[in-house]
Protein backbone atom coordinates (compact mmCIF):
# COMPACT_ATOMS: atom_id res chain seq x y z
CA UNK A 1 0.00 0.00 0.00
CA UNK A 2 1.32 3.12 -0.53
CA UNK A 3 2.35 5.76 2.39
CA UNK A 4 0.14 8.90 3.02
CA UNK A 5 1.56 11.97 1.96
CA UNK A 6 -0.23 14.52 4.93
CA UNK A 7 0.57 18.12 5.56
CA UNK A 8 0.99 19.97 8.43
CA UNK A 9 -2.74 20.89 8.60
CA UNK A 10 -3.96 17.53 7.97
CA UNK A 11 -2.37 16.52 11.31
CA UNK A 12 -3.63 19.82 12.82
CA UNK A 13 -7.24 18.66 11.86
CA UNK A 14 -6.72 15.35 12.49
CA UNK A 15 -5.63 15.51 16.58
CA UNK A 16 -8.49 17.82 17.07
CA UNK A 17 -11.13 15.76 15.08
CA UNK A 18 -9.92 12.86 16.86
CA UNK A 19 -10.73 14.19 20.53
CA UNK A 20 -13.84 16.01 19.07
CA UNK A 21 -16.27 14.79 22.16
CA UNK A 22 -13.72 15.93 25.00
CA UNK A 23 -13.22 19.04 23.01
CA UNK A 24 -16.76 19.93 22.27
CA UNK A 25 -17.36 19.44 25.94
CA UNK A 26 -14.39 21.35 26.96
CA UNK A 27 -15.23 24.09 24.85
CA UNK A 28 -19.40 24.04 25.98
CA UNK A 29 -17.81 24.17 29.77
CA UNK A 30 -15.26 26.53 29.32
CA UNK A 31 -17.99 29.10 28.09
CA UNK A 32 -19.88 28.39 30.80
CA UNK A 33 -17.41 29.94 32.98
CA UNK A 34 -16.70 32.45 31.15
CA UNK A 35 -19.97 33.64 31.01
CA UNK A 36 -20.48 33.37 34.15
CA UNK A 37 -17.58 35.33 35.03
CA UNK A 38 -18.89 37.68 32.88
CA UNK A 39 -22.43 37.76 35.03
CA UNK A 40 -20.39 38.96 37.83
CA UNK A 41 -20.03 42.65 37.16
CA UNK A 42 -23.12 42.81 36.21
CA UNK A 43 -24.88 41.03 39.25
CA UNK A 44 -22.75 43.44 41.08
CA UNK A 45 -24.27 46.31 39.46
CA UNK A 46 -27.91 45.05 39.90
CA UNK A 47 -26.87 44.94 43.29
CA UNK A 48 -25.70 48.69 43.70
CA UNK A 49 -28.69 49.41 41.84
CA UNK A 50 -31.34 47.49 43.50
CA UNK A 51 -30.12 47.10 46.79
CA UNK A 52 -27.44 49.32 47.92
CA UNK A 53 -29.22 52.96 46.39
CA UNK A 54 -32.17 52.12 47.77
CA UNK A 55 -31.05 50.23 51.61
CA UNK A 56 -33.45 47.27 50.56
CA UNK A 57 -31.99 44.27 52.78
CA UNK A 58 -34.49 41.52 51.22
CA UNK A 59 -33.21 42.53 47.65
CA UNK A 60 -29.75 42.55 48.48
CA UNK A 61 -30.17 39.13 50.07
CA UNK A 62 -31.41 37.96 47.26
CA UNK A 63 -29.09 38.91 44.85
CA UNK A 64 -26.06 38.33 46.46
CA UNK A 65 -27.43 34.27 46.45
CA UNK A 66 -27.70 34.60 42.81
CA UNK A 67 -23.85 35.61 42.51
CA UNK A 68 -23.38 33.13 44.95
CA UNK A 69 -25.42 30.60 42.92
CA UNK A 70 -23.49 31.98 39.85
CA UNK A 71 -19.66 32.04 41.80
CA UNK A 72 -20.71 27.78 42.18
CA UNK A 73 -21.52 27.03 38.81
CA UNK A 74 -18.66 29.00 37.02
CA UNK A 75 -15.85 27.45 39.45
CA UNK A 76 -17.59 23.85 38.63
CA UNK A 77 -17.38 24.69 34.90
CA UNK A 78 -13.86 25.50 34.92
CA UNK A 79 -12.90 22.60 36.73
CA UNK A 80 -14.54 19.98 34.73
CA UNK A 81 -13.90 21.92 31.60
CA UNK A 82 -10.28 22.18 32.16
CA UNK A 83 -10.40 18.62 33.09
CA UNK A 84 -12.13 17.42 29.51
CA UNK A 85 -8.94 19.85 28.09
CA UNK A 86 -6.32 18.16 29.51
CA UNK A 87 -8.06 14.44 28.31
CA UNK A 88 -7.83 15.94 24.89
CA UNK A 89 -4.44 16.96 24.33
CA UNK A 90 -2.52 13.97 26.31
CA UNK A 91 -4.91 11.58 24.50
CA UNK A 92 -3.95 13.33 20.98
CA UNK A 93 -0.39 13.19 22.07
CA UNK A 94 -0.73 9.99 22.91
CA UNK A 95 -2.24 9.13 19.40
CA UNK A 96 0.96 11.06 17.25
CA UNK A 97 3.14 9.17 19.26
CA UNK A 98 1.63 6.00 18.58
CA UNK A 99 1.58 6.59 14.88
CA UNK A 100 5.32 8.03 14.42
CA UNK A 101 6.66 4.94 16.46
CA UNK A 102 4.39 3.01 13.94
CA UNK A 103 5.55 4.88 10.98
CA UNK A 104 9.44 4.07 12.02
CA UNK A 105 9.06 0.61 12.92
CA UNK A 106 6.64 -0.16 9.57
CA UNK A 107 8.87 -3.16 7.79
CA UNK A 108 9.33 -0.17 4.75
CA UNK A 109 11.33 1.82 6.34
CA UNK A 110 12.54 5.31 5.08
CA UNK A 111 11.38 7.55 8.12
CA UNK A 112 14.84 7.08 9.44
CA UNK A 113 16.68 8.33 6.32
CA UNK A 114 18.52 11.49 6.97
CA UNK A 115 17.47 11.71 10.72
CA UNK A 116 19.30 10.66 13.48
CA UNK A 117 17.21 8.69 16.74
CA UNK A 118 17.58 11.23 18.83
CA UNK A 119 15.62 13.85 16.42
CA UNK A 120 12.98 11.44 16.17
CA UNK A 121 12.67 10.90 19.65
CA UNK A 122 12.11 14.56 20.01
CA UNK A 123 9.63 14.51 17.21
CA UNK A 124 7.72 11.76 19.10
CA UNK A 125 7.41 13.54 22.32
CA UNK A 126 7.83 17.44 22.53
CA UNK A 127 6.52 18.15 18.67
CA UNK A 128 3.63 15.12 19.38
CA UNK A 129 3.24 17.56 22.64
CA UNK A 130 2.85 20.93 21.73
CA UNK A 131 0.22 19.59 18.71
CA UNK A 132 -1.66 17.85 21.83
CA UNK A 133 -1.66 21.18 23.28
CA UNK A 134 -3.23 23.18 20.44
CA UNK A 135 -6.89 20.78 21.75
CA UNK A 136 -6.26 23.10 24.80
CA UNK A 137 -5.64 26.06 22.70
CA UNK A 138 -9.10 25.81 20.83
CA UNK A 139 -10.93 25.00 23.59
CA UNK A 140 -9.67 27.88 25.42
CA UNK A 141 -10.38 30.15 22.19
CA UNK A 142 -13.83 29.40 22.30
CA UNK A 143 -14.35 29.97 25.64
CA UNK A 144 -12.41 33.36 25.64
CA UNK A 145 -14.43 34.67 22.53
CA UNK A 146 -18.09 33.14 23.91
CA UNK A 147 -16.43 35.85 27.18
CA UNK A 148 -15.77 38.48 24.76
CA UNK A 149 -19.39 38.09 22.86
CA UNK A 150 -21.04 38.10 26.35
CA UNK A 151 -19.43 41.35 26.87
CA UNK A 152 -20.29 42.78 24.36
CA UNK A 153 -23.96 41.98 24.12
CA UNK A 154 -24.35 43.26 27.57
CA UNK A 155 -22.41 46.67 27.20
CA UNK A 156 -24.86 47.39 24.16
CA UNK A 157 -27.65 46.60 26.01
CA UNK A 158 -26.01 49.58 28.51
CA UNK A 159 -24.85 51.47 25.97
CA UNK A 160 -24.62 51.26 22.11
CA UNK A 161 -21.62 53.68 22.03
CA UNK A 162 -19.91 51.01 24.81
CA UNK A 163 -20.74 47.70 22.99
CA UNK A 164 -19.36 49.27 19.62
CA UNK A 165 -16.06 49.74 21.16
CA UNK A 166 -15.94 45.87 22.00
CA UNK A 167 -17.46 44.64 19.08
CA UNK A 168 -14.64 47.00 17.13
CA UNK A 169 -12.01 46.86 18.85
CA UNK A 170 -11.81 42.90 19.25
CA UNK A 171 -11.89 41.57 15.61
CA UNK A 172 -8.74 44.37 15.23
CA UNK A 173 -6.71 43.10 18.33
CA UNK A 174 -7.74 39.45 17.23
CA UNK A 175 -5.89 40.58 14.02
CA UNK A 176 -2.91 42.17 15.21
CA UNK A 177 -2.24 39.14 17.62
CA UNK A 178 -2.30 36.59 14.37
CA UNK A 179 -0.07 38.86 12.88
CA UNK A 180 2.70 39.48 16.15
CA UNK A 181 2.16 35.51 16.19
CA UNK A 182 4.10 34.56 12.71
CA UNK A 183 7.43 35.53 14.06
CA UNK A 184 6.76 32.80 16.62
CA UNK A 185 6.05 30.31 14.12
CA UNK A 186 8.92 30.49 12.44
CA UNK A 187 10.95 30.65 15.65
CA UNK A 188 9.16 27.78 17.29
CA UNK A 189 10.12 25.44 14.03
CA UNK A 190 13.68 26.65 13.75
CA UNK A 191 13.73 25.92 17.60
CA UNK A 192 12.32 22.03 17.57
CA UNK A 193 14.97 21.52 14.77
CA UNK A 194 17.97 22.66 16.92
CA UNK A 195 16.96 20.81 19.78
CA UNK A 196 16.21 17.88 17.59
CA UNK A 197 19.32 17.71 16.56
CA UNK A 198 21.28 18.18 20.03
CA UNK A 199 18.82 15.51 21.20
CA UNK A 200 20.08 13.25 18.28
CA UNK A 201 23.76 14.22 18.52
CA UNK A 202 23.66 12.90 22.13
CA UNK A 203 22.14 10.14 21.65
CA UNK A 204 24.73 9.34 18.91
CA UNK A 205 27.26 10.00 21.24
CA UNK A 206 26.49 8.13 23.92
CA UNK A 207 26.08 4.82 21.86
CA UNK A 208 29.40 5.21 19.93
CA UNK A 209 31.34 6.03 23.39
CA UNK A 210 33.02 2.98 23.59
CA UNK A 211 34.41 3.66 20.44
CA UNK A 212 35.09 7.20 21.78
CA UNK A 213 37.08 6.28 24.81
CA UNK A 214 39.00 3.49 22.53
CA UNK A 215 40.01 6.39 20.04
CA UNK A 216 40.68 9.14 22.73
CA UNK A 217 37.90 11.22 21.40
CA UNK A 218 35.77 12.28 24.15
CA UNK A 219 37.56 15.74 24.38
CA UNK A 220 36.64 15.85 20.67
CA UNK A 221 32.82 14.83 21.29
CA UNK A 222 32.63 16.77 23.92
CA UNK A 223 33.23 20.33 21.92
CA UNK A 224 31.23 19.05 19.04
CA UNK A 225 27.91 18.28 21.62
CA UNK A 226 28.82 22.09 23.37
CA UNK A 227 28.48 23.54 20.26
CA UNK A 228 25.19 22.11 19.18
CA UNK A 229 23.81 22.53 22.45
CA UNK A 230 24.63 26.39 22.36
CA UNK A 231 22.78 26.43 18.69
CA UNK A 232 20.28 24.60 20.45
CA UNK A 233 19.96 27.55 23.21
CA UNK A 234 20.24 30.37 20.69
CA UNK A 235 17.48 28.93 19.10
CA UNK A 236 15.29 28.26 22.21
CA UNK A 237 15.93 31.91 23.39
CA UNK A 238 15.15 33.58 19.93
CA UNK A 239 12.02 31.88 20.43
CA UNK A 240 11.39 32.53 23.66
CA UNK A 241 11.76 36.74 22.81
CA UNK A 242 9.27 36.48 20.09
CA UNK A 243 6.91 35.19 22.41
CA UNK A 244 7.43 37.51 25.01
CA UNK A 245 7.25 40.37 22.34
CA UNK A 246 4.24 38.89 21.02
CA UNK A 247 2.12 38.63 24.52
CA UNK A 248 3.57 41.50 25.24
CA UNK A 249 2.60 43.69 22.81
CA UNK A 250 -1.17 42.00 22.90
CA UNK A 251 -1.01 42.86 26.64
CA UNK A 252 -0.27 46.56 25.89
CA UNK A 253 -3.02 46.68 22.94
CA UNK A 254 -5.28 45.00 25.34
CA UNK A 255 -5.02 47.58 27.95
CA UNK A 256 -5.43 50.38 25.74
CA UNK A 257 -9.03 48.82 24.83
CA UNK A 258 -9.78 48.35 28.32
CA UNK A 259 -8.73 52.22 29.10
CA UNK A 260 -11.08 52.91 26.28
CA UNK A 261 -14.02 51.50 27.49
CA UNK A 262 -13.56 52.74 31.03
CA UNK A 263 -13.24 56.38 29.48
CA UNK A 264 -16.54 56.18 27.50
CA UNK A 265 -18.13 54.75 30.58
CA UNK A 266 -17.53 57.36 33.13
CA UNK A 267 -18.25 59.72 30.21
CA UNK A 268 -21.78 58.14 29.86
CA UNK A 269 -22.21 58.16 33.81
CA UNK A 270 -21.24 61.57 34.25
CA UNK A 271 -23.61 62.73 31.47
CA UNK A 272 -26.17 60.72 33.08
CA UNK A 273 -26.41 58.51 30.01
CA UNK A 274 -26.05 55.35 32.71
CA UNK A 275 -26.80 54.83 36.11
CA UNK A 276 -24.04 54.28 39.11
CA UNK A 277 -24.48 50.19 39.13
CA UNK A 278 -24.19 50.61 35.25
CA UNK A 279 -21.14 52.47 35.79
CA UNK A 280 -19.92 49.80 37.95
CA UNK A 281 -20.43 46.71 35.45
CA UNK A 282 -19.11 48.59 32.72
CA UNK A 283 -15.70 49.05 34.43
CA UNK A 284 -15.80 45.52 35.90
CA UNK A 285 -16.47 44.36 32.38
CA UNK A 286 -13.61 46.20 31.10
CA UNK A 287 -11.19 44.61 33.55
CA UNK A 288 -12.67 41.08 32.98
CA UNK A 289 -11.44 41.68 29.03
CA UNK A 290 -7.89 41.28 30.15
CA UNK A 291 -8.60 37.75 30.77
CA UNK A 292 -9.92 36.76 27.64
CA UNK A 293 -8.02 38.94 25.62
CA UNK A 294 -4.69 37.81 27.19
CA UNK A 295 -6.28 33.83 26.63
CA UNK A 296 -6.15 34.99 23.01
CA UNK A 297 -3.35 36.04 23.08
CA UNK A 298 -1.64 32.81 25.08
CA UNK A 299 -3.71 30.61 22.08
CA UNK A 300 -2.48 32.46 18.98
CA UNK A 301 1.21 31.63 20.30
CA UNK A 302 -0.11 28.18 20.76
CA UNK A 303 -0.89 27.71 17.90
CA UNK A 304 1.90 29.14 16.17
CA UNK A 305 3.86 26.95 18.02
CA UNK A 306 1.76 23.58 17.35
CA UNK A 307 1.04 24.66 13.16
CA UNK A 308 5.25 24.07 13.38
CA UNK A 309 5.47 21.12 15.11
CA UNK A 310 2.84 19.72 12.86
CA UNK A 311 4.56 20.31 10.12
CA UNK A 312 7.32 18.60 11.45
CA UNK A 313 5.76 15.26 12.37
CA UNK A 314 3.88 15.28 8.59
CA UNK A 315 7.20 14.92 7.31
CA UNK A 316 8.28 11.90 8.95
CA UNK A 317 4.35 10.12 8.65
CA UNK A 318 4.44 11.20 4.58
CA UNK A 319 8.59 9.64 3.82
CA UNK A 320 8.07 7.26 1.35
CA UNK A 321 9.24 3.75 2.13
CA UNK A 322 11.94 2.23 1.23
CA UNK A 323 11.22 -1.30 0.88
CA UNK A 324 8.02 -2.14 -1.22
CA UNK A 325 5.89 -4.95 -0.41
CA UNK A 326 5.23 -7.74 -3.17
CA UNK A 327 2.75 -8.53 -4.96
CA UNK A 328 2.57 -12.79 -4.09
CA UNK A 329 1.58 -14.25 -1.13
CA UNK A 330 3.83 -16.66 0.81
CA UNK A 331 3.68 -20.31 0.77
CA UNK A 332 2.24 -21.75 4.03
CA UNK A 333 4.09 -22.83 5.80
CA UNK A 334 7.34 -20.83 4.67
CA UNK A 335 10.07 -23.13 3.69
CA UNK A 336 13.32 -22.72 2.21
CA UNK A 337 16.16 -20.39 3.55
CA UNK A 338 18.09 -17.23 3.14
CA UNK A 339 21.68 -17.80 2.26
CA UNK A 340 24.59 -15.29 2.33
CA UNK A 341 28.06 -16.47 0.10
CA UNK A 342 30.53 -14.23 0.44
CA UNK A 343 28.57 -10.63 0.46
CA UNK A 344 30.33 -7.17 1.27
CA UNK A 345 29.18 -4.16 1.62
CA UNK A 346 30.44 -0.74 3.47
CA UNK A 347 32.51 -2.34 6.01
CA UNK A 348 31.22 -5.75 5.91
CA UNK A 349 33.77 -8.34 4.02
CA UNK A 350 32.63 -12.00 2.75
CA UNK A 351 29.63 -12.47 5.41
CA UNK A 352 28.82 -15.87 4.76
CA UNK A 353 25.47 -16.67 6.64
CA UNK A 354 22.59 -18.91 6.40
CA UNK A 355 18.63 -17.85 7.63
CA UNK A 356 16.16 -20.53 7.98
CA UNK A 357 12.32 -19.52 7.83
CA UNK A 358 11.55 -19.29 11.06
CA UNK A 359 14.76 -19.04 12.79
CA UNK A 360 15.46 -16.04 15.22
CA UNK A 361 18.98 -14.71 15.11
CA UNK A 362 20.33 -11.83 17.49
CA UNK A 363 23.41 -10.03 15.76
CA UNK A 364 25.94 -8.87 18.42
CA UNK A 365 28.84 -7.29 18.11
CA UNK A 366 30.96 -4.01 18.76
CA UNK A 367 29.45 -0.41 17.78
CA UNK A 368 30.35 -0.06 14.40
CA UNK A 369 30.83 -3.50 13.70
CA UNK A 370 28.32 -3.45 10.77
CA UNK A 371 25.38 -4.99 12.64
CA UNK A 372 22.82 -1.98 10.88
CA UNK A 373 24.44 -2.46 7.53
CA UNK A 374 23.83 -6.96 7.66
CA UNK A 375 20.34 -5.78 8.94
CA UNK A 376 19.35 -3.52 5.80
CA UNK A 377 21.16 -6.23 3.45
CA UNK A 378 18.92 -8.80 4.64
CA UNK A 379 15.51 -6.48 4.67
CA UNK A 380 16.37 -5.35 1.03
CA UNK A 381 17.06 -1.96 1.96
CA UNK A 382 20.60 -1.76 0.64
CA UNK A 383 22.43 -4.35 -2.26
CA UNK A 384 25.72 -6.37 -1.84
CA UNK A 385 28.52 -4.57 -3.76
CA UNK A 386 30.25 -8.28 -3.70
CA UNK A 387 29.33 -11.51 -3.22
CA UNK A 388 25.55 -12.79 -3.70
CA UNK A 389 22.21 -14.28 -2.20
CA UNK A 390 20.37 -17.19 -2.37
């Protein structure tokens, strides 16, 4: 059968479509919280308004149950919302591991071409990770924007002028945050290569160091691991400015909104346009935009981060395979044998060896012996320069 050629989106789609019942639920419970953190300011106005202005105790008894009421129901949200997250994304990672490990072990081979173990041991965890994470990242989206809408349907309802501002301002802060998150992107990939590779250079190291200490060549080994692991550094901090740029600079924008609607609001009150409780939500409304806005801004980095480790893991799930499978079906029961006469290759010289169908044989020997190289002569994935099977 022939391998799957996938793209970094496919995978994208793919993890989140696969979880699509703990992220629907996620995403239904998240909102709930939001919106009922929303509520808050506003109960809190009713409350100035209904209770407070005019010293009625039974009123302000009662409302102050239904913000307790509310308080309940938003902290239960969160927690079993967050909980449904979490499922999501280690279950996803889970699943990207599971196929990577199956792509390098499938008897075609190929996904280990031009990649050394230790890179794609970092592809299977911390890329498989951070595309995990991006179930998290859309869940929290939703939630953040069902906040936002919320918002904004309840400042018009106070004031038109106040729920234009919102309704305005978000979709351009939304934008500038998708644009202050490509840097990261590109930062993010460049980062997972480097540390791929200082992952794999180790791991390289440490099973030829035998052969190191025989040679004298640890002082050698040792500069040529410092120097990938300071690559590997540069990289990670390069990445780690354009992130703090980027939520920085969607904190600052974010504040500047808020101070916005806080102005217009104590404009309104002090025309009279609103009342004192209305005052009070408004304000309270504005300062509960900082924590959606900045959950935007946290998820737009996200997802920077997991559109480039995607891309990543589609290369090694689309490498073509090596080794073709026939086209006849084996005798049952297999009989016959595999017989080496005198077959070189690389470093091996006249192997002579005989495989029985069936038989189990263990190869041991020295690193660098030529163990990988018999291996891939025997699967088909490389042909004797001397000598012959049979």
């Amino acid at each position: 059968m022939s391998p799957s050629y996938p793209s970094g989106r496919d995978v994208l789609r793919e993890s989140v479509a696969g979880q699509r019942r703990d992220v629907v639920l996620g995403s239904l419970l998240g909102s709930g919280h939001q919106l009922g953190e929303a509520l808050v300011p506003v109960l809190i106005g009713v409350v100035i308004d209904r209770a407070v202005t005019r010293s009625d105790t039974g009123a302000l008894a009662l409302w102050l149950g239904v913000l307790a009421v509310v308080y309940v129901g938003l902290a239960l949200s969160w927690r079993f919302g967050a909980w449904s997250g979490d499922r999501s994304a280690v279950r996803a990672e889970h699943a990207l591991r599971v196929a990577l490990v199956r792509r390098v072990l499938h008897p075609g081979g190929g996904a280990e071409e031009g990649r050394l173990p230790g890179a794609l041991a970092n592809i299977a965890t911390e890329d498989a990770k951070r595309v995990g994470a991006v179930n998290m990242s859309v869940m929290y989206g939703i939630s953040a924007l069902v906040g936002i809408l919320t918002t904004a349907v309840v400042l018009l309802r106070t004031s038109v002028t106040l729920g234009l501002v919102v309704l305005l301002g978000t979709p351009v802060l939304l934008w500038l945050g998708h644009l202050l998150s490509k840097p990261l992107e590109t930062r993010s990939a460049a980062e997972q290569e480097r540390a791929a590779h200082a992952s794999a250079v180790a791991a390289d190291l440490v099973a030829g160091l035998c052969v190191l200490k025989g040679i004298g060549g640890e002082s050698t080994a040792i500069a040529r691991y410092r120097t990938t692991s300071h690559d590997s550094l540069r990289a990670t901090l390069k990445a780690a400015r354009a992130q703090a740029f980027q939520s920085g600079m969607v904190l600052a924008l974010t504040g500047c909104l808020i101070a916005v609607v806080a102005l217009v609001g104590g404009r309104l009150a002090a025309q009279g346009s609103i009342s004192p409780g209305q005052l009070v939500s408004a304000v309270g409304l504005a300062l509960f935009l900082l924590g959606p806005l900045q959950v935007l801004a946290w998820v737009n980095a996200g997802l920077a981060q997991g559109r480039a480790s995607a891309t990543r893991i589609a290369k090694v799930l689309a490498t073509p395979h090596t080794v073709t499978a026939g086209d006849r079906i084996l005798a049952r029961p297999v009989r016959g044998a595999l017989r080496l006469t005198g077959v070189s290759h690389g470093d091996l010289r006249d192997v002579d060896l005989t495989l029985r169908a069936g038989e189990r044989v263990a190869l041991v020997g020295a690193s660098g012996a030529g163990k990988t190289t018999l291996a891939k002569l025997v699967a088909g994935v490389h042909r004797p320069t001397a000598g012959r099977f049979g």
